[in-house]
PDB file of N, CA and C in Angstrom:
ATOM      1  N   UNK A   1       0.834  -1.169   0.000  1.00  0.00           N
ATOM      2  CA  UNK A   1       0.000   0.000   0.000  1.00  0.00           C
ATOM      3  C   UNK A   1       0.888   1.244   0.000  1.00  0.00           C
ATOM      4  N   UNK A   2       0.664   2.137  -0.717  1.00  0.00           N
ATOM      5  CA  UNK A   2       1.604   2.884  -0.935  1.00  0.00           C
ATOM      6  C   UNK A   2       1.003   4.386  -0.266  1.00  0.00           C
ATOM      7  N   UNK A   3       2.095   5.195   0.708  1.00  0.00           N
ATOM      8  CA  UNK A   3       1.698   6.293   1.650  1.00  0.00           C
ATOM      9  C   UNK A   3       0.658   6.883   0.741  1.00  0.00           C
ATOM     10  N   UNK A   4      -0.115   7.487   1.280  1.00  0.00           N
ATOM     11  CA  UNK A   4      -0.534   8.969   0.722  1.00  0.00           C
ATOM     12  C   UNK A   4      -0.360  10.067   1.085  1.00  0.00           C
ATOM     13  N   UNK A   5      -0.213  11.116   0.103  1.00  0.00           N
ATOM     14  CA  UNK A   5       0.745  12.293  -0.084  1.00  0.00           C
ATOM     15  C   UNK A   5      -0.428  13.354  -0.437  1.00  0.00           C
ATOM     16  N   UNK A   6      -0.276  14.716  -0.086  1.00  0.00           N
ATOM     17  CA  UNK A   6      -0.627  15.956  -0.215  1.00  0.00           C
ATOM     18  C   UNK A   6       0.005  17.089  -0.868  1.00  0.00           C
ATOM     19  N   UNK A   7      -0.790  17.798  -1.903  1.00  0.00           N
ATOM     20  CA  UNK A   7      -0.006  18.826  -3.029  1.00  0.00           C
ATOM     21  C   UNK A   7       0.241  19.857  -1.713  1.00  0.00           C
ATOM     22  N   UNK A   8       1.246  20.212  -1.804  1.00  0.00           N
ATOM     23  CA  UNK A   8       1.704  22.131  -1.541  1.00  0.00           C
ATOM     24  C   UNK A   8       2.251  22.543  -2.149  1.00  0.00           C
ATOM     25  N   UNK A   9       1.524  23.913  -2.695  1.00  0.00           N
ATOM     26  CA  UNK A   9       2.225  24.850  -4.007  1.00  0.00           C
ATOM     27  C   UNK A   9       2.919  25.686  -3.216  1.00  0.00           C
ATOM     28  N   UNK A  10       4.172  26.355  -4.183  1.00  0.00           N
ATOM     29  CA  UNK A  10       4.698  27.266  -3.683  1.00  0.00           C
ATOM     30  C   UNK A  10       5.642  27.747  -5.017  1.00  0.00           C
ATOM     31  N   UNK A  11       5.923  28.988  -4.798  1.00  0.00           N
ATOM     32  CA  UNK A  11       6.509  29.739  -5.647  1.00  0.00           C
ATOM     33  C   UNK A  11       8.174  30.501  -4.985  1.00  0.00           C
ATOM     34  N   UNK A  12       9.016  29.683  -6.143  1.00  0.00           N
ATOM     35  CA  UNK A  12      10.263  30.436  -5.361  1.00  0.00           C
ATOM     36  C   UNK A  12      10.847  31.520  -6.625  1.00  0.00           C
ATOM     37  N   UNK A  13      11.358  32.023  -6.412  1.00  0.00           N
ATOM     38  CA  UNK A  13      12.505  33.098  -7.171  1.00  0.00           C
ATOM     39  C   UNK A  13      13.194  32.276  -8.427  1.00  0.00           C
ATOM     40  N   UNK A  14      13.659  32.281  -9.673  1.00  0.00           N
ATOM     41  CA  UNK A  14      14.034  31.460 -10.353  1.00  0.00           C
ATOM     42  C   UNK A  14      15.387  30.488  -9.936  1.00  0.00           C
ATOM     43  N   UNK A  15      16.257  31.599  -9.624  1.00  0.00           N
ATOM     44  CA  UNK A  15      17.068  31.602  -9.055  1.00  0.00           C
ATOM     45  C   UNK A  15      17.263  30.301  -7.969  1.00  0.00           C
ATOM     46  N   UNK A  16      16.152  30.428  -6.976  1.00  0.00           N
ATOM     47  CA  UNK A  16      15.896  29.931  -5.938  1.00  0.00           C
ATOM     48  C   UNK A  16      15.640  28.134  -5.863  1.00  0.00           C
ATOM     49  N   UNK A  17      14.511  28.120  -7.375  1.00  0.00           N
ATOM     50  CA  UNK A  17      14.477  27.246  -7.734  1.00  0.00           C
ATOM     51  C   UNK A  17      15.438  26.144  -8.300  1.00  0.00           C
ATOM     52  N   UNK A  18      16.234  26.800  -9.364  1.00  0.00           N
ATOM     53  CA  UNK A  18      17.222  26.353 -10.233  1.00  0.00           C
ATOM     54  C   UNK A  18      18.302  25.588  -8.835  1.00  0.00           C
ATOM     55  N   UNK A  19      18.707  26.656  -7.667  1.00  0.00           N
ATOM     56  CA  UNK A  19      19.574  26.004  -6.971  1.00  0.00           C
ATOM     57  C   UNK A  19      19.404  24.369  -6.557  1.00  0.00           C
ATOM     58  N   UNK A  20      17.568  24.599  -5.918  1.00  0.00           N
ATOM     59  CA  UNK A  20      16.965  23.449  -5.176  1.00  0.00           C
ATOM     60  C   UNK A  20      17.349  22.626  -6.156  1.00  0.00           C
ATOM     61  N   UNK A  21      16.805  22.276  -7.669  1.00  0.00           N
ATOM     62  CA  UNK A  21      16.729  21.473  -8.431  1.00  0.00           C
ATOM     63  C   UNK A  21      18.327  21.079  -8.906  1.00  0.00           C
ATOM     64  N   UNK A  22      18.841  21.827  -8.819  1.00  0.00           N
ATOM     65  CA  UNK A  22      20.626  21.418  -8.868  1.00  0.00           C
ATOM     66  C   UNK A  22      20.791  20.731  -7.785  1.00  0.00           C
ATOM     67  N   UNK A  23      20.048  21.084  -6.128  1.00  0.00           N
ATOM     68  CA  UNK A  23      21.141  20.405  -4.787  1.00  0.00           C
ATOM     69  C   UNK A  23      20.409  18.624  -4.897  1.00  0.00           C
ATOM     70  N   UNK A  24      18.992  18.449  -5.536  1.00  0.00           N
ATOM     71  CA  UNK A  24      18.395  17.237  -6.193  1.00  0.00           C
ATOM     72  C   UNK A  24      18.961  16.670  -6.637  1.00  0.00           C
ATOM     73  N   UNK A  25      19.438  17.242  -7.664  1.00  0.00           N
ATOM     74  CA  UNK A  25      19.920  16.132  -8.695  1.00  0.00           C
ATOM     75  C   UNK A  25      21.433  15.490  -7.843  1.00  0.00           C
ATOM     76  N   UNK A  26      22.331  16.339  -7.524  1.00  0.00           N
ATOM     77  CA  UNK A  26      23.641  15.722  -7.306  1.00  0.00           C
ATOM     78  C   UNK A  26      23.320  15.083  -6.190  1.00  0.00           C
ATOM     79  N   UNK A  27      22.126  14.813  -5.029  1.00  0.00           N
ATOM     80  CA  UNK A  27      21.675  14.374  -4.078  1.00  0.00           C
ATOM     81  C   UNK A  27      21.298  12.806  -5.122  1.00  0.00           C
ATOM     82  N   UNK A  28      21.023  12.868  -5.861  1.00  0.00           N
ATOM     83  CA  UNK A  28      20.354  11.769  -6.239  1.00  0.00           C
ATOM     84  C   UNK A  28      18.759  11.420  -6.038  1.00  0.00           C
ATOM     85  N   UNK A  29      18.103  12.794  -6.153  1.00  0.00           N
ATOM     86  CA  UNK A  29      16.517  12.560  -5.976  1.00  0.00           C
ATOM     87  C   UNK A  29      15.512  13.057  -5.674  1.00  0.00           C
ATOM     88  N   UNK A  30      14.502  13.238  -6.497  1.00  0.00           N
ATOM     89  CA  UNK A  30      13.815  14.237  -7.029  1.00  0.00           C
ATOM     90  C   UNK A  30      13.840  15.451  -6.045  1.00  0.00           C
ATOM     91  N   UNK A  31      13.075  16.730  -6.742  1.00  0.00           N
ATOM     92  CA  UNK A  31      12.760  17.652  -6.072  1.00  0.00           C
ATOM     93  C   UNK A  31      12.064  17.925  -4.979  1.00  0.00           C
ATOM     94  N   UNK A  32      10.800  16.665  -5.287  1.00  0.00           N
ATOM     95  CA  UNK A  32       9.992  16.935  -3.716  1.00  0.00           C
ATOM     96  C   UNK A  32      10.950  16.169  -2.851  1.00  0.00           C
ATOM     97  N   UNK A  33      11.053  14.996  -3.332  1.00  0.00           N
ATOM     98  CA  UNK A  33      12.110  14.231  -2.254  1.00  0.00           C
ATOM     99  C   UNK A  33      13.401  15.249  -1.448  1.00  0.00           C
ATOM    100  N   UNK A  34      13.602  16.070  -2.069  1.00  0.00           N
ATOM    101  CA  UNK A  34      15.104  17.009  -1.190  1.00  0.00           C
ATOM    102  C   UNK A  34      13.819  18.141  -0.574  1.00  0.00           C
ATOM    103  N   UNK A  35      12.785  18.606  -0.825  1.00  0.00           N
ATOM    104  CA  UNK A  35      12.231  20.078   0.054  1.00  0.00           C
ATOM    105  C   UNK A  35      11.641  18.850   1.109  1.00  0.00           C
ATOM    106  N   UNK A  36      11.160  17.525   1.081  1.00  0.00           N
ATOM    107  CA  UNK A  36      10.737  17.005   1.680  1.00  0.00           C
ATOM    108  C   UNK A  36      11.992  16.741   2.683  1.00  0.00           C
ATOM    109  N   UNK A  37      12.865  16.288   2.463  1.00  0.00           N
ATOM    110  CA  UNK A  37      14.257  16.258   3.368  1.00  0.00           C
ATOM    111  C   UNK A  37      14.478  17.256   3.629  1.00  0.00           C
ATOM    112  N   UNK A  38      14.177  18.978   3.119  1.00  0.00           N
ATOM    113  CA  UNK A  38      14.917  19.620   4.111  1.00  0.00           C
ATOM    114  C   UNK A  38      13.749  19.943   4.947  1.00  0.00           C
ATOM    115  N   UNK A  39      12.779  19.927   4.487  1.00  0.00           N
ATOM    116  CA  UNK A  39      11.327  20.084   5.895  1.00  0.00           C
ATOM    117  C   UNK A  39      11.522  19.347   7.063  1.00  0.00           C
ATOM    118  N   UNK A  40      11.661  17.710   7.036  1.00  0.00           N
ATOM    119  CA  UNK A  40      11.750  17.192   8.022  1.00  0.00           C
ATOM    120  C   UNK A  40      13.045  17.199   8.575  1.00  0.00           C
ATOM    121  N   UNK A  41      13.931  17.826   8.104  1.00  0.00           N
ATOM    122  CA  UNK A  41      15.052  18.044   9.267  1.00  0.00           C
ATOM    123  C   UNK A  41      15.252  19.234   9.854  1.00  0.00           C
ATOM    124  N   UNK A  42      14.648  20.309   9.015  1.00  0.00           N
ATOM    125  CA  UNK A  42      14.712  21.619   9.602  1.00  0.00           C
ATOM    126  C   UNK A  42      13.565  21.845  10.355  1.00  0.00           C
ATOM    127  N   UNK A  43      12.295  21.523  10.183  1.00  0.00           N
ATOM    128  CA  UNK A  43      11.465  21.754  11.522  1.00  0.00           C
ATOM    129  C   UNK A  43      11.170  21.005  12.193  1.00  0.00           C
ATOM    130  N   UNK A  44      11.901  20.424  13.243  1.00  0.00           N
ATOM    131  CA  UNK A  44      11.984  20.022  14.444  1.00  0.00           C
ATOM    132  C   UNK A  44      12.718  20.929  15.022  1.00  0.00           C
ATOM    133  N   UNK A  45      14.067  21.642  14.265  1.00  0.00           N
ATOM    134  CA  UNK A  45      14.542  22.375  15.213  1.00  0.00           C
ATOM    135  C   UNK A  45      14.130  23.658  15.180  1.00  0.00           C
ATOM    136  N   UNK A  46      13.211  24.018  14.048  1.00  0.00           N
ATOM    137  CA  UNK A  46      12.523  25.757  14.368  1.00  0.00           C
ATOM    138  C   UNK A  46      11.525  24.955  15.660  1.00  0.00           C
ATOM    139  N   UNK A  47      11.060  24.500  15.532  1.00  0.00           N
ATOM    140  CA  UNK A  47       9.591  23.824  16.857  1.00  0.00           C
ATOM    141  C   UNK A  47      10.731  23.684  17.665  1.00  0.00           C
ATOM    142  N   UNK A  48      11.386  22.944  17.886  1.00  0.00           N
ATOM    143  CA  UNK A  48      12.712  23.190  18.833  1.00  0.00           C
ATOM    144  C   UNK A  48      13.013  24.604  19.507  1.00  0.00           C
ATOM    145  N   UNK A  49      13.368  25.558  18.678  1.00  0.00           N
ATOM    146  CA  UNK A  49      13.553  27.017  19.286  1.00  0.00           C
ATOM    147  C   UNK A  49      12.607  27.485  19.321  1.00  0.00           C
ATOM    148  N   UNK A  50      11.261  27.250  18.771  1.00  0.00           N
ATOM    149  CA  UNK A  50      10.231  28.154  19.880  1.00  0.00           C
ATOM    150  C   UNK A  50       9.629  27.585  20.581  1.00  0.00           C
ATOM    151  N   UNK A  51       9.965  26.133  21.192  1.00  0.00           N
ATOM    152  CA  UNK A  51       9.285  25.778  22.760  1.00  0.00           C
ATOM    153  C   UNK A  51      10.409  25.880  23.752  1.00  0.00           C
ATOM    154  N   UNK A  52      11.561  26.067  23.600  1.00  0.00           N
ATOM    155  CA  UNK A  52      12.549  26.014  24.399  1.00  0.00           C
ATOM    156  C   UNK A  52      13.119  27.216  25.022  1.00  0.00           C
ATOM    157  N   UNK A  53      13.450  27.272  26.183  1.00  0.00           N
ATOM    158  CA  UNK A  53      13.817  28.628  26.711  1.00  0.00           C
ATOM    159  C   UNK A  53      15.162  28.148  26.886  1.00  0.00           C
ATOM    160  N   UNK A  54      16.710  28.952  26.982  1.00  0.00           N
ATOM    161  CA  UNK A  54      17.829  28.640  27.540  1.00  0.00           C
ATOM    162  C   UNK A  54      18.484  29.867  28.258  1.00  0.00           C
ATOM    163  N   UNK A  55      18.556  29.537  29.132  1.00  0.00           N
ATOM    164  CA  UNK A  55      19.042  30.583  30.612  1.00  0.00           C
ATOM    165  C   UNK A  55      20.564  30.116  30.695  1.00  0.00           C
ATOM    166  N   UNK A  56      20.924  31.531  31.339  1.00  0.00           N
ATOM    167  CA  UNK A  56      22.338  31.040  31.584  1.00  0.00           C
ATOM    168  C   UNK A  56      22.003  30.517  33.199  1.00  0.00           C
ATOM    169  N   UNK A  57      23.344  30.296  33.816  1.00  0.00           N
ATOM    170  CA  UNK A  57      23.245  29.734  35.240  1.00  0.00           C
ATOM    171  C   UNK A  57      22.637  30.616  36.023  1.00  0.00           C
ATOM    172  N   UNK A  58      23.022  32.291  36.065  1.00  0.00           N
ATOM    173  CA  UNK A  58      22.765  33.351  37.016  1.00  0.00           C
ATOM    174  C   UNK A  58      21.538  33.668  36.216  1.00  0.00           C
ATOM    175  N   UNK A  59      20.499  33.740  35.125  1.00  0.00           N
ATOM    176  CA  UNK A  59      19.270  33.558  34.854  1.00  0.00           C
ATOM    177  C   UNK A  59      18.766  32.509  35.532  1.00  0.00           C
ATOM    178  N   UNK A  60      18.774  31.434  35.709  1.00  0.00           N
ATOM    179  CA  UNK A  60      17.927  30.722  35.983  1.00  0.00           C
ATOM    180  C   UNK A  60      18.311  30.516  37.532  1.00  0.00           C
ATOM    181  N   UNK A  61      19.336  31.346  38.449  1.00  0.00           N
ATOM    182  CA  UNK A  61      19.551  31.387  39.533  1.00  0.00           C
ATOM    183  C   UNK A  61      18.704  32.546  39.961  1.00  0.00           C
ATOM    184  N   UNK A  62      18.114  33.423  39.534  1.00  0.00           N
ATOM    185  CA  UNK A  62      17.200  34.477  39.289  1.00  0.00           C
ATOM    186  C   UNK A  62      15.907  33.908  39.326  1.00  0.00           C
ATOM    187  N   UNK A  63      15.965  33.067  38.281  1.00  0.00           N
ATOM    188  CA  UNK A  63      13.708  32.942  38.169  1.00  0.00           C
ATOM    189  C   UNK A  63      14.380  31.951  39.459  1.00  0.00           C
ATOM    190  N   UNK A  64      15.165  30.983  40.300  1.00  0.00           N
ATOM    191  CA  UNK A  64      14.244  30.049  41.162  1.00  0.00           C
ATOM    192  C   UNK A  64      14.164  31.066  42.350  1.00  0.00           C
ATOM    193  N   UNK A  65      15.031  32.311  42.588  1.00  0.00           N
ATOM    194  CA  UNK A  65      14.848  33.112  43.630  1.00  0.00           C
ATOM    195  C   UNK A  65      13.625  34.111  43.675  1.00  0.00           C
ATOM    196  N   UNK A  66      13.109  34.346  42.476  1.00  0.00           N
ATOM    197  CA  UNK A  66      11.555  34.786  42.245  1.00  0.00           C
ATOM    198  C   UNK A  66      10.858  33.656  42.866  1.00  0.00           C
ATOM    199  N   UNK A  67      10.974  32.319  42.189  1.00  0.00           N
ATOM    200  CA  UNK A  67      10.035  31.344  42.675  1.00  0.00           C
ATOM    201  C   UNK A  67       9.651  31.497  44.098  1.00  0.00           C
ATOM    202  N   UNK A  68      11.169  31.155  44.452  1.00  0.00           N
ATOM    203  CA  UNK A  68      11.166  30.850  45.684  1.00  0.00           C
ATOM    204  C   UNK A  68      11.062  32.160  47.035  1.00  0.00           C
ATOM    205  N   UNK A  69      10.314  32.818  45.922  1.00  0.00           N
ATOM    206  CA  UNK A  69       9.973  34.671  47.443  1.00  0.00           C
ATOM    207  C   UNK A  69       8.778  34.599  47.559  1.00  0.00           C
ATOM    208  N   UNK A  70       8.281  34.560  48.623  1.00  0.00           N
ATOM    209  CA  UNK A  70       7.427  34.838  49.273  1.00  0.00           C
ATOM    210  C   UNK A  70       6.158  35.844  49.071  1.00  0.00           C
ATOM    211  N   UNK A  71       5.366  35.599  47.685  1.00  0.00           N
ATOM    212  CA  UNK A  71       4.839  36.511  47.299  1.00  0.00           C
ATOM    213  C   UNK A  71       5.295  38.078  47.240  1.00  0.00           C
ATOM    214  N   UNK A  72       6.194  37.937  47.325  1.00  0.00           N
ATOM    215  CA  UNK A  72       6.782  39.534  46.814  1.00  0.00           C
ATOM    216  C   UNK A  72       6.941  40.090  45.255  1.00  0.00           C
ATOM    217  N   UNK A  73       6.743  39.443  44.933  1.00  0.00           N
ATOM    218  CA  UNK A  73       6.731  39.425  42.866  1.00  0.00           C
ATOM    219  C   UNK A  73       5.236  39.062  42.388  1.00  0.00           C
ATOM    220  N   UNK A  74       4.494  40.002  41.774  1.00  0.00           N
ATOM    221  CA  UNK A  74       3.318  39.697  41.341  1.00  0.00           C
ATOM    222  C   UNK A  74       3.305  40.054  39.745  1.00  0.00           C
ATOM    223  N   UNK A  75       3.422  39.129  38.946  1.00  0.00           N
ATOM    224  CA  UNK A  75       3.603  38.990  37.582  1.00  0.00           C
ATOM    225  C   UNK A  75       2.559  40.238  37.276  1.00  0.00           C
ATOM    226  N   UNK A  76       3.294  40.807  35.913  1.00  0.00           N
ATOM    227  CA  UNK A  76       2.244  41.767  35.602  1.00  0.00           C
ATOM    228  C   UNK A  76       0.758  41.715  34.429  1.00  0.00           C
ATOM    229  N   UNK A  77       0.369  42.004  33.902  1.00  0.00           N
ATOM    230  CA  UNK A  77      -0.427  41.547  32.718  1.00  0.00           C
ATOM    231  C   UNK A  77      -0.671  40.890  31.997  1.00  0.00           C
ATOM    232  N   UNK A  78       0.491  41.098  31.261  1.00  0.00           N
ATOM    233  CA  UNK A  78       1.236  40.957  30.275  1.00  0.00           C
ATOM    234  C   UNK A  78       1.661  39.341  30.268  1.00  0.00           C
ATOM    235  N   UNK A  79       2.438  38.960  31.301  1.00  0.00           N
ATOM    236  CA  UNK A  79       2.750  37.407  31.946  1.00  0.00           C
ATOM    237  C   UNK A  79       1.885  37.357  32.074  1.00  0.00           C
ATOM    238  N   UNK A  80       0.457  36.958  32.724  1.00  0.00           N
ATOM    239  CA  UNK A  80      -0.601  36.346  32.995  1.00  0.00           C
ATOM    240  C   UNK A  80      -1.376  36.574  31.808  1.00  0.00           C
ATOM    241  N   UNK A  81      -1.923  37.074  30.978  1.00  0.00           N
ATOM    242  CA  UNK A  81      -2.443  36.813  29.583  1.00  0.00           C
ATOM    243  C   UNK A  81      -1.469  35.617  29.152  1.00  0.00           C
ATOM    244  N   UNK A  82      -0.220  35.774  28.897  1.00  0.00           N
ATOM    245  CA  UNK A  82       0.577  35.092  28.190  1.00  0.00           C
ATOM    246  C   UNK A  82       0.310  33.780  29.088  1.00  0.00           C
ATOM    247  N   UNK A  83       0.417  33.982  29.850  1.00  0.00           N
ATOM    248  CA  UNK A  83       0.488  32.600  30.842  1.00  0.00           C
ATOM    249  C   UNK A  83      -1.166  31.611  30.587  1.00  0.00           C
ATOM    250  N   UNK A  84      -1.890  32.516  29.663  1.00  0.00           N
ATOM    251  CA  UNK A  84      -3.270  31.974  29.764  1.00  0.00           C
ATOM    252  C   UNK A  84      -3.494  31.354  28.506  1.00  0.00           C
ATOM    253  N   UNK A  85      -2.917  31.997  27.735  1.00  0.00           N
ATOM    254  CA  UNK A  85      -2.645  31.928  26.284  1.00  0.00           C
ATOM    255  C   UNK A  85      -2.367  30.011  26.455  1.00  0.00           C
ATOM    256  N   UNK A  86      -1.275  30.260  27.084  1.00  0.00           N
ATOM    257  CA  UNK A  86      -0.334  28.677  26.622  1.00  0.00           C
ATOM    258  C   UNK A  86      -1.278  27.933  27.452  1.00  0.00           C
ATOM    259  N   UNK A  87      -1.602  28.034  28.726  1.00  0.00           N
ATOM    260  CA  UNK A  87      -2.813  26.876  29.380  1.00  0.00           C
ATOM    261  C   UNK A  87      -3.959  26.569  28.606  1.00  0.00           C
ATOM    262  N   UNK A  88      -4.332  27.511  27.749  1.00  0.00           N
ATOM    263  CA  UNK A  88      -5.180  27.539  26.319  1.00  0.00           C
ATOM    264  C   UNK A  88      -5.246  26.690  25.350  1.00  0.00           C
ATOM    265  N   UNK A  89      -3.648  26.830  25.056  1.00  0.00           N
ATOM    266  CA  UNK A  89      -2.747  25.997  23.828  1.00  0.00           C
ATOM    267  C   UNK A  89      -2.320  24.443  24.601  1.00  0.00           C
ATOM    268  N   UNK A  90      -2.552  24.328  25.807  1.00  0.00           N
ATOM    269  CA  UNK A  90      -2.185  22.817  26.258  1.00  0.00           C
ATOM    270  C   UNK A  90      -0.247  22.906  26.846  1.00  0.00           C
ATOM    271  N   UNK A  91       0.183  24.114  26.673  1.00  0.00           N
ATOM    272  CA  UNK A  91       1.408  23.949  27.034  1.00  0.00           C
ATOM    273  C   UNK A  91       1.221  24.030  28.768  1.00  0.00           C
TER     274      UNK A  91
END
């Protein structure tokens, strides 16, 4: 049984094109086959950088000393919309 597959159009620059269809061929295989290879290797890591936060040591020695105060920090708006947003979205 053979997968089934979905059209997506798209329009590149000639230029743009000609390259893709050159990095194909010396790849050994077709055109969708290489945008299809570079999709699935390049977005995991864009979804990668926008679920991921990276702190240095003295950042994240910072948010656990917020955590950890005694209601003295009351997030402003701005954080709590946002914060509602993602409980929204399942994050």
């Amino acid at each position: 049984m053979a997968n089934k597959t979905e059209r997506v159009e798209a329009r590149f620059q000639p230029e743009v094109k000609q390259l893709a269809e050159r990095a194909a061929i010396v790849s050994g295989i077709s055109l969708t086959d290489y945008l299809a290879k570079l999709v699935r290797e390049d977005a995991p890591k864009t979804l990668k950088s926008y679920s991921e936060i990276q702190l240095t040591n003295q950042q994240f020695d910072n948010f656990l000393s917020v955590c950890e105060s005694e209601g003295e920090y009351e997030p402003d708006q701005a954080i709590k919309e946002a914060a509602k947003r993602l409980d929204e979205e399942g994050f």
